[in-house]
C-alpha atoms as a PDB file:
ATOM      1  CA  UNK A   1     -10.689  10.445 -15.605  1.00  0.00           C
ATOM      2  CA  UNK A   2     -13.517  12.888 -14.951  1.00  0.00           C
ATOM      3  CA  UNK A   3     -14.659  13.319 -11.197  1.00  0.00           C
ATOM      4  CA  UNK A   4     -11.178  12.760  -9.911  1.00  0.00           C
ATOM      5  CA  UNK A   5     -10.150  13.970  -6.952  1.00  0.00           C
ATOM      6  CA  UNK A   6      -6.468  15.332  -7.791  1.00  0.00           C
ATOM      7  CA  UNK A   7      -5.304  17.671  -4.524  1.00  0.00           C
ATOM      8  CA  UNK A   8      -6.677  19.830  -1.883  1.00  0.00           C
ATOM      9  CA  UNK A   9      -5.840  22.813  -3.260  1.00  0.00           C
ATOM     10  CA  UNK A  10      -8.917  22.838  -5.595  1.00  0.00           C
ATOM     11  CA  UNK A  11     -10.819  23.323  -2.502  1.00  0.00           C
ATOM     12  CA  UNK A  12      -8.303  25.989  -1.280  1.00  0.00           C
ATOM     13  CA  UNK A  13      -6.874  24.096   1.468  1.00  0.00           C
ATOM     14  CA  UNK A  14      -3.162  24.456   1.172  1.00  0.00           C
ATOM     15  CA  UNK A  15      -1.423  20.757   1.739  1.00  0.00           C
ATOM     16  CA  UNK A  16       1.557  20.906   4.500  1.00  0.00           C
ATOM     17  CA  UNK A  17       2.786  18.158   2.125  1.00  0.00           C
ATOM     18  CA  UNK A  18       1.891  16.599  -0.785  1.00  0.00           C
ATOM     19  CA  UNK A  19       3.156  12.864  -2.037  1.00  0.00           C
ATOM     20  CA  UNK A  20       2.263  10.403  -4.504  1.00  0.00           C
ATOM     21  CA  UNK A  21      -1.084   9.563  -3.500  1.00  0.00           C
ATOM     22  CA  UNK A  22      -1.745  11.219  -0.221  1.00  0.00           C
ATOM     23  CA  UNK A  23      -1.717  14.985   0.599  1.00  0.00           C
ATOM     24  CA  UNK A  24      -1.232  15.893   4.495  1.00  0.00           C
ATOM     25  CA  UNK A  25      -1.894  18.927   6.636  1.00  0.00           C
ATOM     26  CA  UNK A  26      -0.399  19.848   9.937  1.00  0.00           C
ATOM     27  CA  UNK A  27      -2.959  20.695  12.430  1.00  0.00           C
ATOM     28  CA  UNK A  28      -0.428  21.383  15.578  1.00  0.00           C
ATOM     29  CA  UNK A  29      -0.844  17.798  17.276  1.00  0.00           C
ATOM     30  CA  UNK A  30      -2.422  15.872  14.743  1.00  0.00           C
ATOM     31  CA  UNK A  31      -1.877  15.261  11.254  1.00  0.00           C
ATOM     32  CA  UNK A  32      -5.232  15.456   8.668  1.00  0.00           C
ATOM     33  CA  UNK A  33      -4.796  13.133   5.844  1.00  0.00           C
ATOM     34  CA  UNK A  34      -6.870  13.300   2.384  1.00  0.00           C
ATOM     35  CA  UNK A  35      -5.652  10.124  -0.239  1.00  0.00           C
ATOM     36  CA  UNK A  36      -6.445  11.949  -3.511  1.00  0.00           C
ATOM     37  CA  UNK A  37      -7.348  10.133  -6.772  1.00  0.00           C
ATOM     38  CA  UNK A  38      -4.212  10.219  -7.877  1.00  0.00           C
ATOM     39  CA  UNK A  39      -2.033   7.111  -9.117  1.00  0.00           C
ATOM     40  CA  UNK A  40       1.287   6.318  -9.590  1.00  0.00           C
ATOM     41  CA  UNK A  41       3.335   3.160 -11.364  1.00  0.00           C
ATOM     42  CA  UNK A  42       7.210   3.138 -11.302  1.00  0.00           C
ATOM     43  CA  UNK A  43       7.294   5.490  -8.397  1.00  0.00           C
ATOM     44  CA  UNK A  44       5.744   8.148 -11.120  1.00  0.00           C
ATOM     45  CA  UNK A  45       2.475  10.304 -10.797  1.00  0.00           C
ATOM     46  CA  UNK A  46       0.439   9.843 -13.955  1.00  0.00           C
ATOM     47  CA  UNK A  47      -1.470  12.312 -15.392  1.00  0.00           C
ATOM     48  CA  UNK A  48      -5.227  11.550 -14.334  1.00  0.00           C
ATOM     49  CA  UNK A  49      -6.660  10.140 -11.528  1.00  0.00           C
ATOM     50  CA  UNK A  50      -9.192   7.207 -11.163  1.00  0.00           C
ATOM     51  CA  UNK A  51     -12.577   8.963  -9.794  1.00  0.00           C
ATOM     52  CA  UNK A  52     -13.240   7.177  -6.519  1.00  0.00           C
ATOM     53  CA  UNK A  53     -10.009   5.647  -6.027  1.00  0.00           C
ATOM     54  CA  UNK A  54      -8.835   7.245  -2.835  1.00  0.00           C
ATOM     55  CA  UNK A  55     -12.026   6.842  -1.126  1.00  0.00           C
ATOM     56  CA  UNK A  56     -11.161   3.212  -1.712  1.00  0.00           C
ATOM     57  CA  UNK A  57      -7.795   3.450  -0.393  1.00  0.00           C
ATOM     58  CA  UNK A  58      -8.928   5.229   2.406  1.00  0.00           C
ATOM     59  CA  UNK A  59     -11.589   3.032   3.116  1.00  0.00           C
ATOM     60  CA  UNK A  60      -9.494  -0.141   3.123  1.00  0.00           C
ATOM     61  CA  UNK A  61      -6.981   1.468   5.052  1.00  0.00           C
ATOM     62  CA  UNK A  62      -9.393   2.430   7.554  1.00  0.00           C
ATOM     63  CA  UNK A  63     -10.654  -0.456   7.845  1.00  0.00           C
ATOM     64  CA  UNK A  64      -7.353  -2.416   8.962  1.00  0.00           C
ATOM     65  CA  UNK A  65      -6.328   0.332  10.901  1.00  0.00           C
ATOM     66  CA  UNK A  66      -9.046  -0.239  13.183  1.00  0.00           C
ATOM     67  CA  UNK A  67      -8.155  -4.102  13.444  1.00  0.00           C
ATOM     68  CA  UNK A  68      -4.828  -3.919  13.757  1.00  0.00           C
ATOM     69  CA  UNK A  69      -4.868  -1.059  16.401  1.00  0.00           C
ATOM     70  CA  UNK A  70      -5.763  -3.853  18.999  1.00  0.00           C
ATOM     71  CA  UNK A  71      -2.484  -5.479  18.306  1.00  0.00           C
ATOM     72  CA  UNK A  72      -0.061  -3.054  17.726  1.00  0.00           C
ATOM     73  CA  UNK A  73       0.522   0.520  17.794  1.00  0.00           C
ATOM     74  CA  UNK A  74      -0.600   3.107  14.805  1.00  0.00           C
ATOM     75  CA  UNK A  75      -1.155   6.655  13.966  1.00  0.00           C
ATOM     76  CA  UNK A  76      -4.581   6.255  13.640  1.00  0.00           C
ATOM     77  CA  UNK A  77      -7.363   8.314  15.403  1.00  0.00           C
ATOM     78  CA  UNK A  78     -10.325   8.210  13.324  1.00  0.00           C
ATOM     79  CA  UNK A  79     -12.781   9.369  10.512  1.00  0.00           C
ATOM     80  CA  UNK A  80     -15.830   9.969  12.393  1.00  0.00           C
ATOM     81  CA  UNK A  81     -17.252  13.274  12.451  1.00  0.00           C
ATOM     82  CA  UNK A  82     -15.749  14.745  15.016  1.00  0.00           C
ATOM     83  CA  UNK A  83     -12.365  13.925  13.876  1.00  0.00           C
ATOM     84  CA  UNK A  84     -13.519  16.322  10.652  1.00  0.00           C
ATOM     85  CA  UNK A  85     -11.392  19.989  11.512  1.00  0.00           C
ATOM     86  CA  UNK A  86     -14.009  22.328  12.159  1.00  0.00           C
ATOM     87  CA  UNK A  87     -12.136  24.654   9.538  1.00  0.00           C
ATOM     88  CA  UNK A  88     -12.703  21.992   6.433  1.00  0.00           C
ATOM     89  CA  UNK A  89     -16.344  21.394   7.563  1.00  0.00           C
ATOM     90  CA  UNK A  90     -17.474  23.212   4.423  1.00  0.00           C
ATOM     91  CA  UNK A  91     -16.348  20.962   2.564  1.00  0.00           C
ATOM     92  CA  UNK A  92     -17.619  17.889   4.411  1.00  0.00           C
ATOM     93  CA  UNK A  93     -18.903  16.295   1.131  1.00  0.00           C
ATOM     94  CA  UNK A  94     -16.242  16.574  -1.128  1.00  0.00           C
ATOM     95  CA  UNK A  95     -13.732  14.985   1.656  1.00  0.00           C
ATOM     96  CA  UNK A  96     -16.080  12.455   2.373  1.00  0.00           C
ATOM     97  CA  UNK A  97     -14.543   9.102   2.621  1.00  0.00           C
ATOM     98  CA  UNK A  98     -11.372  10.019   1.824  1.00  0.00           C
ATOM     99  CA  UNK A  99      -9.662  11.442   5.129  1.00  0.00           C
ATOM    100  CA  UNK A 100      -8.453   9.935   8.386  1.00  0.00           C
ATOM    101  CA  UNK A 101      -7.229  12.126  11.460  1.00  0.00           C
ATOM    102  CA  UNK A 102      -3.888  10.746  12.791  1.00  0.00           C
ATOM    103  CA  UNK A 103      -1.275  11.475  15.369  1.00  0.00           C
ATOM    104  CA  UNK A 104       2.060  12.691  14.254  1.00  0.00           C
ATOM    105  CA  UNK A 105       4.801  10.487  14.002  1.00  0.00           C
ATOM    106  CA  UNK A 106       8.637  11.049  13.236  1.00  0.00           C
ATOM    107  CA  UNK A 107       8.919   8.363  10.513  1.00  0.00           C
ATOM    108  CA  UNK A 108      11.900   5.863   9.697  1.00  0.00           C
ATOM    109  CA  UNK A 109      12.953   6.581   6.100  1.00  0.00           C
ATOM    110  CA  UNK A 110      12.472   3.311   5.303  1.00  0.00           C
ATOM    111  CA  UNK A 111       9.839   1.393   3.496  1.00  0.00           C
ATOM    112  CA  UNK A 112       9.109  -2.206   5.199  1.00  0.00           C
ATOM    113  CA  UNK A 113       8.188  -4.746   2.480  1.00  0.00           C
ATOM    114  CA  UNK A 114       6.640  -8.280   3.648  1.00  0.00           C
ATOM    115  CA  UNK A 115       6.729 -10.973   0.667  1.00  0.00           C
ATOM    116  CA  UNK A 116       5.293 -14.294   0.959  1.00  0.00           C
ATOM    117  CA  UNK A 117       5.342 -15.283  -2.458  1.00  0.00           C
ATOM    118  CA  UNK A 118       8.129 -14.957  -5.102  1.00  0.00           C
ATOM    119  CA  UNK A 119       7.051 -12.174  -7.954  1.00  0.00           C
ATOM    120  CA  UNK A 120       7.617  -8.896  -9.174  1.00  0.00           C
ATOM    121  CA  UNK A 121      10.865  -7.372  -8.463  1.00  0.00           C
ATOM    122  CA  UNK A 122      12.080 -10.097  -5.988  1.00  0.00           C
ATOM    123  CA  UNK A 123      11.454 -12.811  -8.685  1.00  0.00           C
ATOM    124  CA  UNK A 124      13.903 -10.759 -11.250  1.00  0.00           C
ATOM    125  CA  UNK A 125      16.562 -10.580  -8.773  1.00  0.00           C
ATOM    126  CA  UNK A 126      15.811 -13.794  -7.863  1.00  0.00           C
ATOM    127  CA  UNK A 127      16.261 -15.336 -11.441  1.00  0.00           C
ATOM    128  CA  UNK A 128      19.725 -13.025 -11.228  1.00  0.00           C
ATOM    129  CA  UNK A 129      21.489 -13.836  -7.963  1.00  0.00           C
ATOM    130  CA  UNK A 130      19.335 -16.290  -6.203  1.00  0.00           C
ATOM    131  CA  UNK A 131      18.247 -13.819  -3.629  1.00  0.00           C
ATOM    132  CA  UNK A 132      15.941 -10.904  -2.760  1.00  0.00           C
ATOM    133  CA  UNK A 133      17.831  -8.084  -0.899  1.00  0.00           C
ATOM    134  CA  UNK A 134      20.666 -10.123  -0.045  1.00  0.00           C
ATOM    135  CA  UNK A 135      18.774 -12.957   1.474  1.00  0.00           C
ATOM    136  CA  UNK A 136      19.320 -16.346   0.368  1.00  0.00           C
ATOM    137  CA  UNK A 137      16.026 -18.598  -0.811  1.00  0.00           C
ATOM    138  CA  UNK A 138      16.134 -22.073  -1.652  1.00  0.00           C
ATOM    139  CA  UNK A 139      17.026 -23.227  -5.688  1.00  0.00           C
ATOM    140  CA  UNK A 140      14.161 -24.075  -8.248  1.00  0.00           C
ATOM    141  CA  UNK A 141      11.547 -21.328  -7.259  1.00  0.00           C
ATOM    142  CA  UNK A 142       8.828 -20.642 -10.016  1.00  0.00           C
ATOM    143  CA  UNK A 143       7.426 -17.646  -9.730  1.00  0.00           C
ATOM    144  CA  UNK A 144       3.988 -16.727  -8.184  1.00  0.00           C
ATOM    145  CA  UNK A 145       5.391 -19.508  -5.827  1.00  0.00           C
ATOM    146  CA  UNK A 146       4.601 -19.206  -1.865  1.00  0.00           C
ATOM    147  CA  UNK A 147       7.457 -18.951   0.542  1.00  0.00           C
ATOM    148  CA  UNK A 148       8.429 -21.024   3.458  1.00  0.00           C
ATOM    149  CA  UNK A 149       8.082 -18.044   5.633  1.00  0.00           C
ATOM    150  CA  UNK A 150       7.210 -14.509   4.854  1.00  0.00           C
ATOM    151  CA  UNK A 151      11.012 -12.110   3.946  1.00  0.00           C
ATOM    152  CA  UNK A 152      11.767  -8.839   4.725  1.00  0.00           C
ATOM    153  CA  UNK A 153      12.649  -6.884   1.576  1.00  0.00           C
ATOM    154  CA  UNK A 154      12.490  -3.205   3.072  1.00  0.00           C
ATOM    155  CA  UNK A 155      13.905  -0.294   0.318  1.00  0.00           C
ATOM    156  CA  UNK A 156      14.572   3.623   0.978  1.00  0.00           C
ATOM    157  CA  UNK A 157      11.855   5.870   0.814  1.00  0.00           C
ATOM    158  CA  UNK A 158      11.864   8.385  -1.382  1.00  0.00           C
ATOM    159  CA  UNK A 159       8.852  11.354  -1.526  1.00  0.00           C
ATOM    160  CA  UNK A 160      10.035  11.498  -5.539  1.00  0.00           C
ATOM    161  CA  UNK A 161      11.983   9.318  -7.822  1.00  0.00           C
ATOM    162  CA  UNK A 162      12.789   5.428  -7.258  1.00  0.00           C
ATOM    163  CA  UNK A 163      12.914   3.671  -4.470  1.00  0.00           C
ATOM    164  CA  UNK A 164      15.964   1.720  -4.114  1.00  0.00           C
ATOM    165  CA  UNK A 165      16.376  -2.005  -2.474  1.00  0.00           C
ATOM    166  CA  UNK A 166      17.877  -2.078   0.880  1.00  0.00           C
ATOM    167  CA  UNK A 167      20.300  -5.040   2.027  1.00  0.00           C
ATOM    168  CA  UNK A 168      19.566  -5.875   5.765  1.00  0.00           C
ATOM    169  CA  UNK A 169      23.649  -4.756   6.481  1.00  0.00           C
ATOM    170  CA  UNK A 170      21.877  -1.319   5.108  1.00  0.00           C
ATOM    171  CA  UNK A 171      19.065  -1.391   7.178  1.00  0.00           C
ATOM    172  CA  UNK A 172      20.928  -1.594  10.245  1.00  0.00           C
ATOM    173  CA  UNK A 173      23.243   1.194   9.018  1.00  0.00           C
ATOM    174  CA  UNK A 174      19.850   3.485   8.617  1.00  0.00           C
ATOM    175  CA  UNK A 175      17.843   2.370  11.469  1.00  0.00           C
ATOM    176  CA  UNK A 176      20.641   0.642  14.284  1.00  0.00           C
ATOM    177  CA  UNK A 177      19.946  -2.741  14.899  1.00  0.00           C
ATOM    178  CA  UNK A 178      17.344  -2.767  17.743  1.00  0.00           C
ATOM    179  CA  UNK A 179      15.063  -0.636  15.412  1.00  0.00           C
ATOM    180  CA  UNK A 180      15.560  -2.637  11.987  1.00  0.00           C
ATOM    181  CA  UNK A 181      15.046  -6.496  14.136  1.00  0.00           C
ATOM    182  CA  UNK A 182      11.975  -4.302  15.641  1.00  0.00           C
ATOM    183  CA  UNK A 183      10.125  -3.038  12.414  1.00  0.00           C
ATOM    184  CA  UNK A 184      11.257  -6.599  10.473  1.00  0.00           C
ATOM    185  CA  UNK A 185       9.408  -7.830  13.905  1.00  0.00           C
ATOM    186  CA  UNK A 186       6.219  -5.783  13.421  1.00  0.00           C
ATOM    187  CA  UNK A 187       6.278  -5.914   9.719  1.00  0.00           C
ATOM    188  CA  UNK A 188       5.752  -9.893   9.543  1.00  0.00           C
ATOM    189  CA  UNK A 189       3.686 -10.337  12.741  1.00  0.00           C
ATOM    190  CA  UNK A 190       1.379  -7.805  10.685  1.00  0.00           C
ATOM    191  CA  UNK A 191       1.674  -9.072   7.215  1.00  0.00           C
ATOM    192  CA  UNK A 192       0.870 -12.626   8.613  1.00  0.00           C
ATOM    193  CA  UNK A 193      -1.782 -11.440  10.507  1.00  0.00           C
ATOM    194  CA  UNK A 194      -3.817  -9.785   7.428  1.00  0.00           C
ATOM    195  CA  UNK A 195      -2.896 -12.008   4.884  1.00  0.00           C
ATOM    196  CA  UNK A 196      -4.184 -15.124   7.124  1.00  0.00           C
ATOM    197  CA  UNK A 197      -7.674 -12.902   7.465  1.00  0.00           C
ATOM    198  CA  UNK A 198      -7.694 -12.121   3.639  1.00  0.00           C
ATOM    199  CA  UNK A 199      -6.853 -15.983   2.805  1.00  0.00           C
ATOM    200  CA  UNK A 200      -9.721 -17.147   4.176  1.00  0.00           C
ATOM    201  CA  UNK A 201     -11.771 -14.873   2.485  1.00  0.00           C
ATOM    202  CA  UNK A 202     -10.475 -15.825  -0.914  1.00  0.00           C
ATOM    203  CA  UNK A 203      -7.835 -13.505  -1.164  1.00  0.00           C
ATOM    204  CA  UNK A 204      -3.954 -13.787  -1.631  1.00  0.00           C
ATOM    205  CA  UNK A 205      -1.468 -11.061  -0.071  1.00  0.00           C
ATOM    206  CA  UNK A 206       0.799 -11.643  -1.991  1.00  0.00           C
ATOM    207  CA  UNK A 207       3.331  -9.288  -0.576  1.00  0.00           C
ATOM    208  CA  UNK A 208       3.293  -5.388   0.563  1.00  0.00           C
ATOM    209  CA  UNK A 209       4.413  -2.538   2.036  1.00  0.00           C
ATOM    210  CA  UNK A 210       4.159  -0.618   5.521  1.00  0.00           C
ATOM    211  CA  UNK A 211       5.919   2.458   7.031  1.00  0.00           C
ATOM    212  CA  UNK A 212       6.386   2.726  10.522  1.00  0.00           C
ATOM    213  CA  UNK A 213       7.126   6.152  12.614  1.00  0.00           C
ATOM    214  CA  UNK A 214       8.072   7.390  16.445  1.00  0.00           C
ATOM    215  CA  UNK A 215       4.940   8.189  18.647  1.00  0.00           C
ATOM    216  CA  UNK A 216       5.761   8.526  22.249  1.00  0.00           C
ATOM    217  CA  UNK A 217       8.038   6.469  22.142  1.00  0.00           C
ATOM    218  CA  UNK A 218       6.344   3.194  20.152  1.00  0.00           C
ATOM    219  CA  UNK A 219       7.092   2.589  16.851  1.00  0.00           C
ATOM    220  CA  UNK A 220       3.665   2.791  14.923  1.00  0.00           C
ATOM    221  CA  UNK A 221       2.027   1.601  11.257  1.00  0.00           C
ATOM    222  CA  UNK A 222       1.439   4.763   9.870  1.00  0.00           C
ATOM    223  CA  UNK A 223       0.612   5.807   6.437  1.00  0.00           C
ATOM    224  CA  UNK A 224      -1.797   3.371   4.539  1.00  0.00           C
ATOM    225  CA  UNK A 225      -2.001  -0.383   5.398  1.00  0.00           C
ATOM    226  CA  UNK A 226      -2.636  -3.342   3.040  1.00  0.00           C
ATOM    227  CA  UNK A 227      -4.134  -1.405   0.030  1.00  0.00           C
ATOM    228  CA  UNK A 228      -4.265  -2.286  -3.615  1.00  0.00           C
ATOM    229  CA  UNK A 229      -1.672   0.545  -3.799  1.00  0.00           C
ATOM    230  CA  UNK A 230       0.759  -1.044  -1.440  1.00  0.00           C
ATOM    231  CA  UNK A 231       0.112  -4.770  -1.559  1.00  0.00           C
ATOM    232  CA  UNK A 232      -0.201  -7.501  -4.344  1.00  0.00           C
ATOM    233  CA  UNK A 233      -3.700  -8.845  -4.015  1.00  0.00           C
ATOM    234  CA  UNK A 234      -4.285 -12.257  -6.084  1.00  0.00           C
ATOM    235  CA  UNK A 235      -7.718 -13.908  -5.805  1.00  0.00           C
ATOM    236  CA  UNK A 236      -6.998 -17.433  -4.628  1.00  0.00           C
ATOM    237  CA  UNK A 237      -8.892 -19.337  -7.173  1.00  0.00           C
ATOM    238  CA  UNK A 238      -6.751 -17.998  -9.825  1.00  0.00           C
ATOM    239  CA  UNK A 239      -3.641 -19.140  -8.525  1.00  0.00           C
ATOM    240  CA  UNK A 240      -5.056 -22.650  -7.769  1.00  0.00           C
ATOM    241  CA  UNK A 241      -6.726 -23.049 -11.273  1.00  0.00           C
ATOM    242  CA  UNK A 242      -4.102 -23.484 -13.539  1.00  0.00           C
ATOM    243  CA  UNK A 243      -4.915 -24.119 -16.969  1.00  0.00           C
ATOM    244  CA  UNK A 244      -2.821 -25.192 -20.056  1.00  0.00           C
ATOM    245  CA  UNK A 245      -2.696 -21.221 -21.062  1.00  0.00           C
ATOM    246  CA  UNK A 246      -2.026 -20.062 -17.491  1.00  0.00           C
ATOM    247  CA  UNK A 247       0.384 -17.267 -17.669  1.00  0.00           C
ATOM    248  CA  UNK A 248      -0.198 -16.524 -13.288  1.00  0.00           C
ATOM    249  CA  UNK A 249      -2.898 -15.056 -11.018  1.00  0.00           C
ATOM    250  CA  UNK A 250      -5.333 -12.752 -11.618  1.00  0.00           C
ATOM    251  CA  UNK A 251      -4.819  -9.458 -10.236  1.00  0.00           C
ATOM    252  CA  UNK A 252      -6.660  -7.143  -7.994  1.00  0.00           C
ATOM    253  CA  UNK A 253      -4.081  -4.190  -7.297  1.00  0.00           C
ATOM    254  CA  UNK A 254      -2.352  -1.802  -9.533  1.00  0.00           C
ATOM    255  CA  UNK A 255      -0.358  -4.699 -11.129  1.00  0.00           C
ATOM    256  CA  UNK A 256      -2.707  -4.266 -13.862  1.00  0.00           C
ATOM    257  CA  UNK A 257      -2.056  -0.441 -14.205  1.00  0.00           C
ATOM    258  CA  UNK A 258       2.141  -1.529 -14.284  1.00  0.00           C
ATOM    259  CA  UNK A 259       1.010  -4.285 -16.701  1.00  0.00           C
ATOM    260  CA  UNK A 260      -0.262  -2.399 -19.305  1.00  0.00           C
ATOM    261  CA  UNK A 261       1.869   0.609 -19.142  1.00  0.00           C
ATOM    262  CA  UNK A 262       4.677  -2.176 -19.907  1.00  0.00           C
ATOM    263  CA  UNK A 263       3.190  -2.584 -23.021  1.00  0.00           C
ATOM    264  CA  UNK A 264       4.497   1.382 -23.671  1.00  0.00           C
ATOM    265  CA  UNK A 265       7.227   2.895 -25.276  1.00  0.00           C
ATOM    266  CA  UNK A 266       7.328   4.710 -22.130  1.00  0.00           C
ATOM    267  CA  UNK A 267      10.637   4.778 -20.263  1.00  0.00           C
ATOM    268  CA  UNK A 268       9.241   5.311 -16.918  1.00  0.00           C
ATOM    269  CA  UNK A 269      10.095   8.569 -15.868  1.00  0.00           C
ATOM    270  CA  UNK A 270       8.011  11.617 -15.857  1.00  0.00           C
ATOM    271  CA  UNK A 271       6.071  12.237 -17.308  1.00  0.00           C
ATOM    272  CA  UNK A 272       3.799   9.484 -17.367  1.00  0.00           C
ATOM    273  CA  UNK A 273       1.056   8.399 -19.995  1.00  0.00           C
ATOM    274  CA  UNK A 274      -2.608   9.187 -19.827  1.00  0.00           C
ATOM    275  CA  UNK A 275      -4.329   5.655 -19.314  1.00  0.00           C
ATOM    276  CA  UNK A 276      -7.378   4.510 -21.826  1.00  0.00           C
ATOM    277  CA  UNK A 277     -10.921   4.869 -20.338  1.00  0.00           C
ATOM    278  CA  UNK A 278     -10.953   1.018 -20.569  1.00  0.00           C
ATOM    279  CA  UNK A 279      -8.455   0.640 -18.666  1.00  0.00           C
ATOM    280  CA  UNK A 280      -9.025   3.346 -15.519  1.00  0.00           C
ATOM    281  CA  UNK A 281     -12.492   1.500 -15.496  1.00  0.00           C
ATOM    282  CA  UNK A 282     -11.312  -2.064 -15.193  1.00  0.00           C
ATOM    283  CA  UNK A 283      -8.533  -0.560 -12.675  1.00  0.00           C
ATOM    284  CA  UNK A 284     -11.141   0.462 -10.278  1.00  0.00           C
ATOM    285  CA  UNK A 285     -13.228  -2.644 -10.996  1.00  0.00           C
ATOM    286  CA  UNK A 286     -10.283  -4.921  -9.667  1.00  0.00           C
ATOM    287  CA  UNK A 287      -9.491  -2.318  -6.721  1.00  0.00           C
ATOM    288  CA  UNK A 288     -13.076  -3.087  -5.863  1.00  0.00           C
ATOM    289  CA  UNK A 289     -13.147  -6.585  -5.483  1.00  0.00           C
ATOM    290  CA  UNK A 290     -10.472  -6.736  -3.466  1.00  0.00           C
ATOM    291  CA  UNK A 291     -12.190  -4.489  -1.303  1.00  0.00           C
ATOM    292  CA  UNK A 292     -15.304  -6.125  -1.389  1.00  0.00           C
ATOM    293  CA  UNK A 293     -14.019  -9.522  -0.689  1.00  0.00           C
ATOM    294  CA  UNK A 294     -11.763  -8.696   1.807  1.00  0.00           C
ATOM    295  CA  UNK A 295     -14.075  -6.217   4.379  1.00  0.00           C
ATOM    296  CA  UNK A 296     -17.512  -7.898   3.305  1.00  0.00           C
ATOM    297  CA  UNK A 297     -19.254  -4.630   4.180  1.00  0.00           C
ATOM    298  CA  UNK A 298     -17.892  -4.703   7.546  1.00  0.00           C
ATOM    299  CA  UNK A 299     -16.328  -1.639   9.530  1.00  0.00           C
ATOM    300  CA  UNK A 300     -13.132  -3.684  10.615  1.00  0.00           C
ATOM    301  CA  UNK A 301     -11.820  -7.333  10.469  1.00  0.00           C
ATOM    302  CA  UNK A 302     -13.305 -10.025  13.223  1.00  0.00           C
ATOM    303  CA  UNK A 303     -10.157 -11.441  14.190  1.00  0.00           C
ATOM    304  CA  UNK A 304     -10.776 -15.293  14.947  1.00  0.00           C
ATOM    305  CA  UNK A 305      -9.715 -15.478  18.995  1.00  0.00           C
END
């Protein structure tokens, strides 16, 4: 798409590491991060970004960040102007709204997925064994159903190539067992915490994903929190209205990206196809009303006391 926002290095800033979506630079004790345009489906980089889209990621992240800071520990520092190195100044206005300044962290190599309702990839293995990740769930579950109580799903992390689903016997072996009941711990208290607040603005988490990372000694959210990138985001109304045609919930994430690209002779590795105009602009459209109905213009969520 034109206008999008690929990687630093167009502005001659030389990443420290570059991901999927995110590109990171070491600044001694802190950590500068940019979320580039970029986007990925099946854990592959497509070809052209979606102008705008990190400065929505960024945004949203932001914006739980500062919420969730009050509750439990993150990376997160800030975005304010003074947080801005005094090196990348220059280009103030073509980072703007896309960075955060964070603390480094020595991160688990693990990815922590919350689901509260059965879809996706947890609804095929479901069909299969009867289970997600070697955890039991009851018979007769339809899909786009809502769970009795939010399950850990957590799968390796991997900077290229596929993820792969962890079993929780796994997890321990990765993490030892104080650490895995810890981030399962953190990882549902925060998942139930946000998608309470999004509910009762209309919006569904469906499920999603957080990484978590050593800072003095706490384990911290770090990375991005409860974006259209990481999470499922359904808007209520769409899974209560069911008509006689109604093939599930509307979508307000990058399941619409995965959605059509399924309709590909693609085989899902790289490289990935060029999306249709159409379809980068109704990507962003959806992105943005999750946005929109979730923060309601405001700088962080008002937790209920």
């Amino acid at each position: 798409m034109k206008g999008a926002f690929q990687t630093v290095r167009d502005l001659g800033i030389e990443p420290t590491h570059s991901g999927k979506v995110r590109e990171t630079i070491d600044l001694g004790d802190t950590l500068f991060i940019v979320t580039t345009d970029r986007i990925s489906a099946f854990d592959v980089v497509l070809p052209e970004g979606l102008a705008g889209k990190g400065k929505i990621l960024n945004g949203l992240t932001t914006f739980w960040f500062r919420g969730l800071g009050k509750y439990f520990p993150t990376h997160f520092l800030g975005t304010e102007p003074e947080f801005l190195p005094d090196a990348y100044k220059s280009h103030a206005s073509a980072l703007e709204g896309r960075w955060m300044r964070v603390r480094k962290a020595d991160r688990l190599p693990v990815e922590c997925v919350v689901r509260g309702y059965i879809t996706g990839s947890g609804w095929s293995e479901y069909q299969k064994s009867g289970s997600v990740c070697g955890i039991p769930l009851p018979a007769g579950l339809k899909e786009f159903d809502r769970l009795a109580e939010p399950i850990f799903t957590p799968t390796t992390k991997a900077d290229e190539g596929h993820d792969m689903p962890m079993t929780p016997s796994e997890v321990v072996d990765t993490l030892g067992a104080d650490v895995a009941r810890e981030v399962e711990r953190m990882s549902k208290e925060i998942y139930s915490r946000a998608s309470e607040y999004a509910l009762a603005r209309g919006v569904i988490i469906a499920d999603t994903k957080f990484e978590f990372g050593w800072i003095d000694g706490k384990l911290s959210l770090i990375d991005e929190a409860l974006t259209p990138d990481s999470s499922r985001f359904w808007p209520k109304a769409s899974l209560e209205n069911r008509g006689a045609d109604w093939k599930g919930p509307d979508t307000w994430d990058k399941q619409y990206v995965r959605d059509y690209l399924k309709t590909l002779d693609w085989n899902r590795e790289p490289p990935g196809p060029a999306l249709p105009p159409e379809v980068e602009e109704e990507a962003l459209a959806r992105y943005r009303r999750a946005v929109d109905a979730i923060t309601q213009g405001k700088r962080e969520p008002e937790w209920e006391a």
